[in-house]
PDB file of N, CA and C in Angstrom:
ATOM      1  N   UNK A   1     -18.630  15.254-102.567  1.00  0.00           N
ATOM      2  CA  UNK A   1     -18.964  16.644-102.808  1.00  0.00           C
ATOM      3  C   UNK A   1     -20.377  16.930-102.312  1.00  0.00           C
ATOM      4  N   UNK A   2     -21.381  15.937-102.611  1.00  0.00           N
ATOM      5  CA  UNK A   2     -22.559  16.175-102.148  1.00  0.00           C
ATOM      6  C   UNK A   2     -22.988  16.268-100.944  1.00  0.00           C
ATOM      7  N   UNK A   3     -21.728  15.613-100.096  1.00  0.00           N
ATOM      8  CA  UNK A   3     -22.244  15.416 -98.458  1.00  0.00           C
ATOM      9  C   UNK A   3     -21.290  16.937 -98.336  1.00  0.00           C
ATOM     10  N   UNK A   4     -20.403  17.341 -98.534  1.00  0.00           N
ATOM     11  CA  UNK A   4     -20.000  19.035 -98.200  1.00  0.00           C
ATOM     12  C   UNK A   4     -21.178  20.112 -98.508  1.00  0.00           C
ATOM     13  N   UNK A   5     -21.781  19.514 -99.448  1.00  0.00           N
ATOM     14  CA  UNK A   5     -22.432  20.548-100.237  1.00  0.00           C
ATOM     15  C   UNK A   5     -23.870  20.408 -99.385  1.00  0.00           C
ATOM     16  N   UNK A   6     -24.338  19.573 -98.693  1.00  0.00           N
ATOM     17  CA  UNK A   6     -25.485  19.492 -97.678  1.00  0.00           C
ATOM     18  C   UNK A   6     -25.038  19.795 -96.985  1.00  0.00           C
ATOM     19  N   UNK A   7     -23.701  19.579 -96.369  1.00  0.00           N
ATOM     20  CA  UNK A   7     -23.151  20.352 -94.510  1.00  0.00           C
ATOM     21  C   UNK A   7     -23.175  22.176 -95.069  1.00  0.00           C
ATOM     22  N   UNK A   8     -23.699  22.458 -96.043  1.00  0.00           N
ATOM     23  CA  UNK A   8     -23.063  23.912 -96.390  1.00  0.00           C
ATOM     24  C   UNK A   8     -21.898  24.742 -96.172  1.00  0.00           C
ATOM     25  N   UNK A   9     -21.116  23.757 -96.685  1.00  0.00           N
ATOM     26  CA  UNK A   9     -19.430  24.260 -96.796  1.00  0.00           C
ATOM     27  C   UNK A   9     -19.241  24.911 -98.134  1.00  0.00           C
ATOM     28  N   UNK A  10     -18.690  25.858 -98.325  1.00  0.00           N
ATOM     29  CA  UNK A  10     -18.433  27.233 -99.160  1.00  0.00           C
ATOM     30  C   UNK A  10     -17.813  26.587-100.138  1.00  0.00           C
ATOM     31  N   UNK A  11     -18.402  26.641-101.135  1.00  0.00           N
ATOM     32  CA  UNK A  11     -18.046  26.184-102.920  1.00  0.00           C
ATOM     33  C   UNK A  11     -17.330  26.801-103.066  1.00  0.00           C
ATOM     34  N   UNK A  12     -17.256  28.182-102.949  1.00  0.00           N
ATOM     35  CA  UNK A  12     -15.666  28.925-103.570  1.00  0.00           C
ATOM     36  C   UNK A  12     -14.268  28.785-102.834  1.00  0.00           C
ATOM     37  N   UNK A  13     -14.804  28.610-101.410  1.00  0.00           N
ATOM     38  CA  UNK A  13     -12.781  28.161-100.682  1.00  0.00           C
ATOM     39  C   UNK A  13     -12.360  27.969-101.334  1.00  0.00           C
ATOM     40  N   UNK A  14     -10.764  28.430-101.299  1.00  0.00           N
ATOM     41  CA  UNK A  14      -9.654  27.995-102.186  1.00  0.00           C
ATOM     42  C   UNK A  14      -8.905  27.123-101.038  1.00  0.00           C
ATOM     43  N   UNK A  15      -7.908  26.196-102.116  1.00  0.00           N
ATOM     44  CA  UNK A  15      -7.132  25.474-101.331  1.00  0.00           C
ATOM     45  C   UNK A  15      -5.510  26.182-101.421  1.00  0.00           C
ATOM     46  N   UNK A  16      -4.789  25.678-100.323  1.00  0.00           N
ATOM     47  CA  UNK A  16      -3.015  26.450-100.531  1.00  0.00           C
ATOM     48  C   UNK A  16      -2.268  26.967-101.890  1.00  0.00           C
ATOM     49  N   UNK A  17      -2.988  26.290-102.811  1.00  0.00           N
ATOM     50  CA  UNK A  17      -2.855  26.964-103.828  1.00  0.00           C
ATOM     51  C   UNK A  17      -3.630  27.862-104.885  1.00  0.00           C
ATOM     52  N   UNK A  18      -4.844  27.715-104.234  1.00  0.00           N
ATOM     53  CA  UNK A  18      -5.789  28.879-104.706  1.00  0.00           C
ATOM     54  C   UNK A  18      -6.405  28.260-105.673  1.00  0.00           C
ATOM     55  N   UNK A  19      -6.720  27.362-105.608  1.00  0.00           N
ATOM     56  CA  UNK A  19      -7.610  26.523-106.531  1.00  0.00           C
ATOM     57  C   UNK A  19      -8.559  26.102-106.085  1.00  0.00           C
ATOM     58  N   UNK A  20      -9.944  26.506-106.486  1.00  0.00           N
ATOM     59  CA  UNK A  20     -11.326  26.310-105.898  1.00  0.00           C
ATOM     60  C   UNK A  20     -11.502  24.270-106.290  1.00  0.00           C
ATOM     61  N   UNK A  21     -12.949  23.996-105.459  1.00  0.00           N
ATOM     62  CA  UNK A  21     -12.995  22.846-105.707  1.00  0.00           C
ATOM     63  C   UNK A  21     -13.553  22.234-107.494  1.00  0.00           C
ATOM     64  N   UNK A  22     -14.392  23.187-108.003  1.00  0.00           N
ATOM     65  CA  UNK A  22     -15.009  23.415-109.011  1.00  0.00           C
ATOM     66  C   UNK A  22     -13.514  23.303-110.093  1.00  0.00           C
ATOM     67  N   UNK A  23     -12.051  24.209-109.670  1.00  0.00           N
ATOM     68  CA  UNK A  23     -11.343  24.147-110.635  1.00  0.00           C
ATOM     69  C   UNK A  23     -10.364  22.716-110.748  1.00  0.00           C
ATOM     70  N   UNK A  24     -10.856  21.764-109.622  1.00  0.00           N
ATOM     71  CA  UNK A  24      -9.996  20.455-109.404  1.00  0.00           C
ATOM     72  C   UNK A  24     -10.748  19.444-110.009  1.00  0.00           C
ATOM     73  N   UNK A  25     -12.210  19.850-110.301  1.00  0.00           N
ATOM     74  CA  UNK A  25     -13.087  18.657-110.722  1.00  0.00           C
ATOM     75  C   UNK A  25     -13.354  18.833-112.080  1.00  0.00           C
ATOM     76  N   UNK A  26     -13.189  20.152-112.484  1.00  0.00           N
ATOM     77  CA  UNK A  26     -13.461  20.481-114.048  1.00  0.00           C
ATOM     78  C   UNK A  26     -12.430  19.868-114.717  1.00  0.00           C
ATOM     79  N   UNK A  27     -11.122  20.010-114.182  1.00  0.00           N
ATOM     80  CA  UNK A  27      -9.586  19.512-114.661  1.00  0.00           C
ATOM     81  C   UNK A  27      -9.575  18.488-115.250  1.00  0.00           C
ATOM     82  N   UNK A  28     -10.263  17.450-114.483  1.00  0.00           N
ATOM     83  CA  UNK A  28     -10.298  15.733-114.445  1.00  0.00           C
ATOM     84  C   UNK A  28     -11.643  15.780-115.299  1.00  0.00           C
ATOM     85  N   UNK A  29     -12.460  15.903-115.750  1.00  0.00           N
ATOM     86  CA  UNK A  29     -13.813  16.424-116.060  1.00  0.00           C
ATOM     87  C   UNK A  29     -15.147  15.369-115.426  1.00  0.00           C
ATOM     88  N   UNK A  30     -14.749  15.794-114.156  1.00  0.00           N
ATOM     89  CA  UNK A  30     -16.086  14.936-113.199  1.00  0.00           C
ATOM     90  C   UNK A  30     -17.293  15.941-113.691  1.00  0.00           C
ATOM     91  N   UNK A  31     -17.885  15.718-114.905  1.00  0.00           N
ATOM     92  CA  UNK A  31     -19.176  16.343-114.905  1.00  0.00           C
ATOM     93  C   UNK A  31     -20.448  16.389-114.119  1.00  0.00           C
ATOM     94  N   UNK A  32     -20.611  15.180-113.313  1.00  0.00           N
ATOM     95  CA  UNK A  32     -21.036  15.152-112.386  1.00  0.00           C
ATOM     96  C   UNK A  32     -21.545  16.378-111.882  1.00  0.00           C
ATOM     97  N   UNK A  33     -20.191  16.486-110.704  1.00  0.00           N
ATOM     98  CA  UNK A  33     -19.437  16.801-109.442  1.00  0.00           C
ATOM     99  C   UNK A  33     -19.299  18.338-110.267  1.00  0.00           C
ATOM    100  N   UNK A  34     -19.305  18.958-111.264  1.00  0.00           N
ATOM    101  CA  UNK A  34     -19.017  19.910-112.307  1.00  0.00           C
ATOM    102  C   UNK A  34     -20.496  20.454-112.016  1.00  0.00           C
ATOM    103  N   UNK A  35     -21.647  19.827-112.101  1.00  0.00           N
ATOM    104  CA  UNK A  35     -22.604  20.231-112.281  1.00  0.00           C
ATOM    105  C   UNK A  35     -23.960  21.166-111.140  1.00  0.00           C
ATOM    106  N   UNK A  36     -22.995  19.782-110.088  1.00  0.00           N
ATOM    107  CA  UNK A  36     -23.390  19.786-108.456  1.00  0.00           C
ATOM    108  C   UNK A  36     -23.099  21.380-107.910  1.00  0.00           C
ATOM    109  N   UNK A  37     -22.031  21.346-107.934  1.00  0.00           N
ATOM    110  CA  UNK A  37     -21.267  22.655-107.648  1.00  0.00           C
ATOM    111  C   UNK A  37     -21.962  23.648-108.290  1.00  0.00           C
ATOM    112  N   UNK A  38     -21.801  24.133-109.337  1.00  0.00           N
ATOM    113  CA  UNK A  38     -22.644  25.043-110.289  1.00  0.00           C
ATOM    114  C   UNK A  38     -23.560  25.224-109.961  1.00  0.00           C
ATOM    115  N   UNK A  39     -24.231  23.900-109.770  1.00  0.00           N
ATOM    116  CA  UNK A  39     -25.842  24.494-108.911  1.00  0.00           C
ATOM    117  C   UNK A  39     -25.884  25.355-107.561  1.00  0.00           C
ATOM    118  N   UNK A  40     -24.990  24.418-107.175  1.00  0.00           N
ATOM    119  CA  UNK A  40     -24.618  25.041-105.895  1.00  0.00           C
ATOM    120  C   UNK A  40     -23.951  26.731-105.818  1.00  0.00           C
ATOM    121  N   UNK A  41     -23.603  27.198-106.914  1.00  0.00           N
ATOM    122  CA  UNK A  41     -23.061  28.471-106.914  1.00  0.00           C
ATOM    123  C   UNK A  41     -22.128  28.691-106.965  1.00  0.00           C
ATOM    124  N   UNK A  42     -21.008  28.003-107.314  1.00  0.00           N
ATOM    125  CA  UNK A  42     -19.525  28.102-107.728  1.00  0.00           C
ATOM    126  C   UNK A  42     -19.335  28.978-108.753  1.00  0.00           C
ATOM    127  N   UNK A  43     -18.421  29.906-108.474  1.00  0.00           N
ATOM    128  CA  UNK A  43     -17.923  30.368-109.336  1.00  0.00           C
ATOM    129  C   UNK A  43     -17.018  30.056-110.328  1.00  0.00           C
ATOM    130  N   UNK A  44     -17.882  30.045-111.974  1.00  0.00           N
ATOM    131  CA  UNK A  44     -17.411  29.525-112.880  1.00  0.00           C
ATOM    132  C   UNK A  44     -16.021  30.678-113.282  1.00  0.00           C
ATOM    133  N   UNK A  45     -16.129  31.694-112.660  1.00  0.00           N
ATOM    134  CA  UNK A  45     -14.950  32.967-113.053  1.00  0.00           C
ATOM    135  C   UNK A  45     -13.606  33.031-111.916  1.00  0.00           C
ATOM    136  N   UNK A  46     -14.104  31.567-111.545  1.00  0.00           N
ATOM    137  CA  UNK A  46     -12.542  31.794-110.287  1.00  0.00           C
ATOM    138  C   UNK A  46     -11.276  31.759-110.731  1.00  0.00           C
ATOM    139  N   UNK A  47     -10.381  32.874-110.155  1.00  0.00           N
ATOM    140  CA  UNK A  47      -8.820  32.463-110.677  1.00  0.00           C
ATOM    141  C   UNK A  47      -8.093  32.295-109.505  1.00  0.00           C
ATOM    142  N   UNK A  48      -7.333  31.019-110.138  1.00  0.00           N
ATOM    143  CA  UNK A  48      -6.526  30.672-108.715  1.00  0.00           C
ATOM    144  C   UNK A  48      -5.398  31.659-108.248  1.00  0.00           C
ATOM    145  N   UNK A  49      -4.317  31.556-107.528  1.00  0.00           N
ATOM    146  CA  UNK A  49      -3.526  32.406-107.227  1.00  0.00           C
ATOM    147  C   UNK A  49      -2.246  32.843-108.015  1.00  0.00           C
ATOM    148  N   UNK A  50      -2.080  31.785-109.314  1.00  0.00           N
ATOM    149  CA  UNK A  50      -1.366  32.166-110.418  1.00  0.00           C
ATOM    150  C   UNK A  50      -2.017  32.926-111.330  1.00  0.00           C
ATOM    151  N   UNK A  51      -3.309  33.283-111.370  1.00  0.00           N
ATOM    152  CA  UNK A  51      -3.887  33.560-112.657  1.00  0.00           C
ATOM    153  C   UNK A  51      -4.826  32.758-113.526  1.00  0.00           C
ATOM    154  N   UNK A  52      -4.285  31.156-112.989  1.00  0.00           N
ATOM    155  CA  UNK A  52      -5.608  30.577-114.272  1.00  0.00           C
ATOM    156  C   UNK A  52      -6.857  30.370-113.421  1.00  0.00           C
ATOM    157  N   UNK A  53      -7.576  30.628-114.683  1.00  0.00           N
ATOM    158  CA  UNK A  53      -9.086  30.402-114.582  1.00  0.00           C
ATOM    159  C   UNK A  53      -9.757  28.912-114.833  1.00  0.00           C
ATOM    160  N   UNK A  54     -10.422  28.869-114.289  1.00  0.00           N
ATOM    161  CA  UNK A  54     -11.171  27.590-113.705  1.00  0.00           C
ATOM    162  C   UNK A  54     -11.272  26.973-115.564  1.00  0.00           C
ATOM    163  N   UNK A  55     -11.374  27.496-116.219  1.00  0.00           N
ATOM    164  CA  UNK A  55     -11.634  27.224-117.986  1.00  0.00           C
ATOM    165  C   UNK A  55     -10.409  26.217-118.139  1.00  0.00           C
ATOM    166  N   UNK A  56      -9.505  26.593-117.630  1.00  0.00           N
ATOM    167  CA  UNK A  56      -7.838  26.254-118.640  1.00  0.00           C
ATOM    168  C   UNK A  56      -8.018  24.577-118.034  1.00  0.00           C
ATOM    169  N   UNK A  57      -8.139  24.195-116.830  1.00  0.00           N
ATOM    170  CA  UNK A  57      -8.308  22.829-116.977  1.00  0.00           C
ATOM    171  C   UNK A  57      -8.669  21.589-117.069  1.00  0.00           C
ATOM    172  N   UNK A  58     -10.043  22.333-118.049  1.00  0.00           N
ATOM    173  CA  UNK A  58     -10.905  21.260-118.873  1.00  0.00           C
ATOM    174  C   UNK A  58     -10.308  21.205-120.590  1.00  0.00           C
ATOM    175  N   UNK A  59      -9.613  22.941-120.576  1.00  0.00           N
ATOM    176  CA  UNK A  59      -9.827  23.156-121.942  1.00  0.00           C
ATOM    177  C   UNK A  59      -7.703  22.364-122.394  1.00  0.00           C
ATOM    178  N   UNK A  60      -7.503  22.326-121.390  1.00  0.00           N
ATOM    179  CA  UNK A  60      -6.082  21.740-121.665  1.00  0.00           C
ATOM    180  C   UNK A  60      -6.175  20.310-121.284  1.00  0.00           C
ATOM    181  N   UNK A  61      -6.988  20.074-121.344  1.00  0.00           N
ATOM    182  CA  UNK A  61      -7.386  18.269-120.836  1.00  0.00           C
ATOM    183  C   UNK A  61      -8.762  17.851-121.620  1.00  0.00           C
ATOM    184  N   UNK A  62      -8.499  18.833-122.641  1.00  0.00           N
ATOM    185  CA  UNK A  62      -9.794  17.526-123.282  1.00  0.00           C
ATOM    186  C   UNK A  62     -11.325  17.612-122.790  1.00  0.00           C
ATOM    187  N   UNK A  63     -11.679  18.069-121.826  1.00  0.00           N
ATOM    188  CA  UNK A  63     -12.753  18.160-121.294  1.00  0.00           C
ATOM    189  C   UNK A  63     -13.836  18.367-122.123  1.00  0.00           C
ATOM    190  N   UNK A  64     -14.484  18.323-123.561  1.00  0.00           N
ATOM    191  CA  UNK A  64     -15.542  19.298-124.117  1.00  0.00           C
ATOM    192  C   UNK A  64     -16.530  19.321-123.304  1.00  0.00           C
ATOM    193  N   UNK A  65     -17.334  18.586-122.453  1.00  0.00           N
ATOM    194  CA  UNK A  65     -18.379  18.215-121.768  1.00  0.00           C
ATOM    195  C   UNK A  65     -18.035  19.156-120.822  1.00  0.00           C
ATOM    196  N   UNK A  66     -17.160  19.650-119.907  1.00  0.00           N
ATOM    197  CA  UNK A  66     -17.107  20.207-119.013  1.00  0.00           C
ATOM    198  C   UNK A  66     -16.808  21.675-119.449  1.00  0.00           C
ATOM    199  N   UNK A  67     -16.026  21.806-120.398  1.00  0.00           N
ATOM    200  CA  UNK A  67     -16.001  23.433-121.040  1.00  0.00           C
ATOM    201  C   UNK A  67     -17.495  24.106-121.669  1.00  0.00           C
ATOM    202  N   UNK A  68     -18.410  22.955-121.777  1.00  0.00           N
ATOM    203  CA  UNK A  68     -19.476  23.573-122.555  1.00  0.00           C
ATOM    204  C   UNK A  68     -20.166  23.828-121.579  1.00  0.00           C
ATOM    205  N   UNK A  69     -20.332  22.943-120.554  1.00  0.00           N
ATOM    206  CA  UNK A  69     -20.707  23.262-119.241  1.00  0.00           C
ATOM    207  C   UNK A  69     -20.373  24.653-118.570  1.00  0.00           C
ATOM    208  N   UNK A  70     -19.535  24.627-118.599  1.00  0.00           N
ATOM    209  CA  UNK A  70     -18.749  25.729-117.578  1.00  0.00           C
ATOM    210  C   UNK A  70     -19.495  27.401-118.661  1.00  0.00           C
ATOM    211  N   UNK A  71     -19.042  27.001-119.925  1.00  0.00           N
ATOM    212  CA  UNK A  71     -19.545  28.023-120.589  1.00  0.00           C
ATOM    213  C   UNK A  71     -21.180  28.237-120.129  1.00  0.00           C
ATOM    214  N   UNK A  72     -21.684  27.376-120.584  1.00  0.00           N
ATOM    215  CA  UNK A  72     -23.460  27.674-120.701  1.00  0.00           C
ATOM    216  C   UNK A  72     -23.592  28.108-118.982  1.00  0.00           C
ATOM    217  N   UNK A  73     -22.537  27.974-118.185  1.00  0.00           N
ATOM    218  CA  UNK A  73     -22.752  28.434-117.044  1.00  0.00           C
ATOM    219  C   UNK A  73     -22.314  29.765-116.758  1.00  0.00           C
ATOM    220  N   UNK A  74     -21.599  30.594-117.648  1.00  0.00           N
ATOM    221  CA  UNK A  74     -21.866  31.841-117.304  1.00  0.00           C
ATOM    222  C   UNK A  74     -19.988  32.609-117.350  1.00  0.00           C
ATOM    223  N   UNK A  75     -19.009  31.246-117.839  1.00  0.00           N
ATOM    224  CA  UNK A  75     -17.938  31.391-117.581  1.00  0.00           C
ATOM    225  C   UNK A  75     -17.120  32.018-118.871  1.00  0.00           C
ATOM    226  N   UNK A  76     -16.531  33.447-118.408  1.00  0.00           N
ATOM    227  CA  UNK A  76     -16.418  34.257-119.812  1.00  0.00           C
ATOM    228  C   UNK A  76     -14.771  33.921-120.155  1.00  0.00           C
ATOM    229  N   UNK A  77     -15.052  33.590-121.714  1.00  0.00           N
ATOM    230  CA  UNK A  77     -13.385  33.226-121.661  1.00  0.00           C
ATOM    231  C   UNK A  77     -12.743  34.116-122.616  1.00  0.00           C
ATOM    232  N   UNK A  78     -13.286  35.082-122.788  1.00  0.00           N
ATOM    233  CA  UNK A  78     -13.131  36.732-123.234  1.00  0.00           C
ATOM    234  C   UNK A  78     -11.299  36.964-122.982  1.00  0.00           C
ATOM    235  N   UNK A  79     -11.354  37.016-121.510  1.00  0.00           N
ATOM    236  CA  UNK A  79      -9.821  37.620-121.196  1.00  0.00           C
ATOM    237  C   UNK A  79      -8.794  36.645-121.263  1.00  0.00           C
ATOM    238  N   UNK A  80      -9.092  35.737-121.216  1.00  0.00           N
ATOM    239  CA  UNK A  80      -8.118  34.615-121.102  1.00  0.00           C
ATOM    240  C   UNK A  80      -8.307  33.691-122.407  1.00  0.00           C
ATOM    241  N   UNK A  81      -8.888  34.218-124.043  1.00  0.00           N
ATOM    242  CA  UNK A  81      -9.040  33.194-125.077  1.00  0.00           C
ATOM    243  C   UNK A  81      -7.515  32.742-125.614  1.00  0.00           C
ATOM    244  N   UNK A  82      -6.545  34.007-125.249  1.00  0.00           N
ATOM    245  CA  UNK A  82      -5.441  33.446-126.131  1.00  0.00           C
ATOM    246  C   UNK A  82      -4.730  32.382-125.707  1.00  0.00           C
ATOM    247  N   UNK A  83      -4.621  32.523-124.405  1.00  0.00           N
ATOM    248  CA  UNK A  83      -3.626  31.300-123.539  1.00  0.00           C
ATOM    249  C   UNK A  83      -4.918  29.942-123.382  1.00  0.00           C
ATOM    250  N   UNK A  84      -6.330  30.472-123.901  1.00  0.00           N
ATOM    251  CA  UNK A  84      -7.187  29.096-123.629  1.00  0.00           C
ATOM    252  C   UNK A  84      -6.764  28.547-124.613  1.00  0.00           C
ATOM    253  N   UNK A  85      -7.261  29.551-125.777  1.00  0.00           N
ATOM    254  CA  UNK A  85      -7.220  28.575-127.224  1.00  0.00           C
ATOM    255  C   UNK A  85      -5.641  27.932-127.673  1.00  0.00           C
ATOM    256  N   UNK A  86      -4.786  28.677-127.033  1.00  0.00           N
ATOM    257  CA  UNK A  86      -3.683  27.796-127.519  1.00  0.00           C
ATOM    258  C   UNK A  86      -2.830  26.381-126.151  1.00  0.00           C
ATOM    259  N   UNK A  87      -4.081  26.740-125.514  1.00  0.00           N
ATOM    260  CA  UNK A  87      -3.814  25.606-124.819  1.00  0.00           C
ATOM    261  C   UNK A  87      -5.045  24.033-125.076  1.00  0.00           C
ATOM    262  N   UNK A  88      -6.059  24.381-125.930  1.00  0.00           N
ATOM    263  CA  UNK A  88      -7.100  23.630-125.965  1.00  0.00           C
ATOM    264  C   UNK A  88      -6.518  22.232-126.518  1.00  0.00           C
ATOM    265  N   UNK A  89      -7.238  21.132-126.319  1.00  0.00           N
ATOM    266  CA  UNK A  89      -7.154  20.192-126.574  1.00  0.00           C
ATOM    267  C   UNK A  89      -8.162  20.138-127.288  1.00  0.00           C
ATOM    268  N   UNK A  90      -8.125  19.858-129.146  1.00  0.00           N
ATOM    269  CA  UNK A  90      -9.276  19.497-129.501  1.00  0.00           C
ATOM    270  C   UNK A  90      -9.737  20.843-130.652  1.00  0.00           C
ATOM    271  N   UNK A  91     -10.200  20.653-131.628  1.00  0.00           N
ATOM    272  CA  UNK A  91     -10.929  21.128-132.386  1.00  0.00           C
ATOM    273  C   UNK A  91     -12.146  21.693-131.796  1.00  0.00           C
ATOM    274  N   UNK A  92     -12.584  20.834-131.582  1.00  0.00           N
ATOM    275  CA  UNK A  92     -14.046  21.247-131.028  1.00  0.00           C
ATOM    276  C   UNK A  92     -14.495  22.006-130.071  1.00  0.00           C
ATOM    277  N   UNK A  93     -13.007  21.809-129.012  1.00  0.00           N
ATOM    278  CA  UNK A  93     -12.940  23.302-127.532  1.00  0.00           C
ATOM    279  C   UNK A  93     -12.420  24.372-128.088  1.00  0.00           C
ATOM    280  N   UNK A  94     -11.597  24.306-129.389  1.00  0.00           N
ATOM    281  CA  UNK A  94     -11.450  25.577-129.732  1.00  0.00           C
ATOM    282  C   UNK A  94     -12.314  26.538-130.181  1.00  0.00           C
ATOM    283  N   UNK A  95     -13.195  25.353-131.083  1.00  0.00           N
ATOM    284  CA  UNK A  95     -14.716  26.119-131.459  1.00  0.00           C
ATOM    285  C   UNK A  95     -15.390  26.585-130.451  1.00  0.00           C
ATOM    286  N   UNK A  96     -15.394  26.264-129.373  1.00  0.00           N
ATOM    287  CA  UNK A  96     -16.716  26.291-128.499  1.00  0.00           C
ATOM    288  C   UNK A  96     -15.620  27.908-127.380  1.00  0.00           C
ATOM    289  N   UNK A  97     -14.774  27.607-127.394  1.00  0.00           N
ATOM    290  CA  UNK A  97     -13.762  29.062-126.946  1.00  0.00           C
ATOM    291  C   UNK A  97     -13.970  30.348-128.351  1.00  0.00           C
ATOM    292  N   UNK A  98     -13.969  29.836-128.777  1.00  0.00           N
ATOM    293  CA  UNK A  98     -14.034  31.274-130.433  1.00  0.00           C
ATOM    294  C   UNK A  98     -15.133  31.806-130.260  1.00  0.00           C
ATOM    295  N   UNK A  99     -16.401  31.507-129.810  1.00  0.00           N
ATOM    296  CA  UNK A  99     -17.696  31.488-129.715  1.00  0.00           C
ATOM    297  C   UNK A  99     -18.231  31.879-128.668  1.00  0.00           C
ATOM    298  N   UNK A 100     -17.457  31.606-127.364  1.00  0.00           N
ATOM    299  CA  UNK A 100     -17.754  32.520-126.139  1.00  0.00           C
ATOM    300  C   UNK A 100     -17.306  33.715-126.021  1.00  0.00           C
ATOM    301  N   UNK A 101     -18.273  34.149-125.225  1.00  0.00           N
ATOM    302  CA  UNK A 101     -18.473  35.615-124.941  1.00  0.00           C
ATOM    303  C   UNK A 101     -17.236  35.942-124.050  1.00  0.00           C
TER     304      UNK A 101
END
């Protein structure tokens, strides 16, 4: 990611299915690679071409590290809390979804 991200290749491209790179690494929760990006300017509000938002696959995988991330980064889970929260994995992502803006 870091050598794309020095050639200045576009953080938001989507791939054939409309899934940014930010929403493939949050999934798996490369916090890392989560963080890199972000800096880099990814949009934490991307929706792929079904509808989900970059949130649903940290918050359906357990991720807390990467949902708190994604949150303190600016990512509103306002429109999408009902299908987050009843997809969350975890007590603690549900808290941290109840609580965002």
């Amino acid at each position: 990611v870091k050598v794309l991200l020095d050639a200045q290749a576009d953080v938001n491209r989507k791939d054939k299915s409309g899934y940014t790179a930010l929403t493939r690494v949050a999934a798996v929760g490369y916090s890392d690679m989560v963080a890199l990006l972000v800096h880099a300017g990814a949009d934490v509000n991307a929706v792929a071409g079904d509808g989900t938002p970059v949130l649903m696959g940290p918050v359906a995988t357990g991720q807390v590290e990467v949902v708190r991330m994604l949150l303190q980064a600016g990512a509103r889970a306002r429109k999408h809390r009902a299908a987050l929260v009843a997809a969350a994995r975890g007590p603690e992502i549900k808290k941290l979804l109840q609580a965002a803006r």
